[in-house]
Protein backbone atom coordinates (compact mmCIF):
# COMPACT_ATOMS: atom_id res chain seq x y z
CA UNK A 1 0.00 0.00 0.00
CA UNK A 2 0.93 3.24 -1.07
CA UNK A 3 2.42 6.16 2.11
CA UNK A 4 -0.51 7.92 2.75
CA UNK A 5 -0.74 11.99 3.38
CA UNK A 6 -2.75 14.20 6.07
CA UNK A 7 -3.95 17.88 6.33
CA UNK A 8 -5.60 19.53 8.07
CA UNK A 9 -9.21 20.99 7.29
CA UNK A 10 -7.72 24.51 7.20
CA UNK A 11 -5.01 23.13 4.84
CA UNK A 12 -7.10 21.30 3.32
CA UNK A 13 -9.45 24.49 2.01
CA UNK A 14 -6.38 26.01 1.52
CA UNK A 15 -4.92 23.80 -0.68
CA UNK A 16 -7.38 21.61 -2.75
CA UNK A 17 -5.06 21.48 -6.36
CA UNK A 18 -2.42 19.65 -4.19
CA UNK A 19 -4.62 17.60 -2.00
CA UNK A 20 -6.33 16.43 -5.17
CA UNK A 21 -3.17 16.19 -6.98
CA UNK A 22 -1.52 13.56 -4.42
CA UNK A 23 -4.72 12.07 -3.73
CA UNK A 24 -3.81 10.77 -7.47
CA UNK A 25 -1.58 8.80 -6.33
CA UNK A 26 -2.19 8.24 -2.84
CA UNK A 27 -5.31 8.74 0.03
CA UNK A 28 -5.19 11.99 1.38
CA UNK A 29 -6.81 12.38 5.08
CA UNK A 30 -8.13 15.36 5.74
CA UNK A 31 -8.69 15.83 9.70
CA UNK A 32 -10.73 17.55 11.81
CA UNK A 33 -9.10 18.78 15.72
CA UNK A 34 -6.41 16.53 15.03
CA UNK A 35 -8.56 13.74 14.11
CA UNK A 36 -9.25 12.23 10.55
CA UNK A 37 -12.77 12.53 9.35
CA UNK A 38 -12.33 12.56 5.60
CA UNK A 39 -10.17 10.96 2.83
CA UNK A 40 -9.96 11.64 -0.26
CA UNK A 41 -8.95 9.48 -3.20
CA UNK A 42 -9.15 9.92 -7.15
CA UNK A 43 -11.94 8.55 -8.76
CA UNK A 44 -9.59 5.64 -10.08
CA UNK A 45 -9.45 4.07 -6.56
CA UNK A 46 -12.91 5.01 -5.33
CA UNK A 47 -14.05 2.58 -8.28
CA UNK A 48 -11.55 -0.17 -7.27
CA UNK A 49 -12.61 0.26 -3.45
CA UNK A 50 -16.28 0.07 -4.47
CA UNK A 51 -16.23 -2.49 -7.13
CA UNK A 52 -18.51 -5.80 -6.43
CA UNK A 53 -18.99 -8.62 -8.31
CA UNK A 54 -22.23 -9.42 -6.16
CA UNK A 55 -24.19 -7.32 -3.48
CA UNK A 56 -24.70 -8.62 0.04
CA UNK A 57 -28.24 -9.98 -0.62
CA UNK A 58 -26.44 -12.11 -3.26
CA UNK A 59 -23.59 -13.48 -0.65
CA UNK A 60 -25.81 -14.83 1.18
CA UNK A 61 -28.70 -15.89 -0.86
CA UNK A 62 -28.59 -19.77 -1.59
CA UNK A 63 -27.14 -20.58 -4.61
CA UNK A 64 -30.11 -21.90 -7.46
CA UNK A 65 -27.49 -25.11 -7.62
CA UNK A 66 -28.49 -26.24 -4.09
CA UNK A 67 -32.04 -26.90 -5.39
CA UNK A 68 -35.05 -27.93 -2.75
CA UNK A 69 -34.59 -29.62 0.28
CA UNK A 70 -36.38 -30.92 2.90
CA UNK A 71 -35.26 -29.05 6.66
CA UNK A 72 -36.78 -30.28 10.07
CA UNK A 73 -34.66 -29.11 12.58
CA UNK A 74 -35.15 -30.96 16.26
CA UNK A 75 -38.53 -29.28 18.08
CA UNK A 76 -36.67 -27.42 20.97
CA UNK A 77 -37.56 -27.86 23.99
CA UNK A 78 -37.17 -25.11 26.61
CA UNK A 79 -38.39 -25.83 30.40
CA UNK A 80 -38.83 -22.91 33.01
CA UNK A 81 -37.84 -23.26 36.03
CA UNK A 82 -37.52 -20.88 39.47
CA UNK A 83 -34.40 -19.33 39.60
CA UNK A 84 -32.70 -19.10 43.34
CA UNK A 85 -31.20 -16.30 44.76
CA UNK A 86 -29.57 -18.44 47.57
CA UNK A 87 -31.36 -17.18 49.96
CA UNK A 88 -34.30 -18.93 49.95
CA UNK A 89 -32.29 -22.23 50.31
């Protein structure tokens, strides 16, 4: 991974044609009190970051290869009881 670079947010508004021109290259984090709260990357990387093959609802879903299946899990079987709070003992 590439070094990364911080400003500030006053540097930050200050200097936007260099922030954007290392964030070609690199992240830049921009930060807040001392504190990142924004990073900025070129478009190139965003798209990298961001590309999916599949969304989440597709990770999980069951592929159509699995076909149908029968599924009886065990009946569970949950008993109450009292609880003690060692004094009544």
């Amino acid at each position: 991974m590439k070094a990364t670079h911080s400003l500030s947010s006053r540097e930050f508004t200050a200097h936007v044609a260099e922030a954007k021109r290392r964030a070609a290259s690199r992240p830049v984090f921009i930060n807040d009190r001392g504190s990142p709260t924004h990073v900025l990357v070129s478009i190139h990387e965003y798209n990298r970051l961001t590309r999916s093959e599949e969304n989440a609802l597709d990770a999980l879903a069951m592929p159509a290869s699995a076909g149908d299946f029968e599924f009886n899990p065990p009946k569970a079987t949950i008993g109450l009881r009292i609880p003690s709070f060692g004094d009544d003992e």
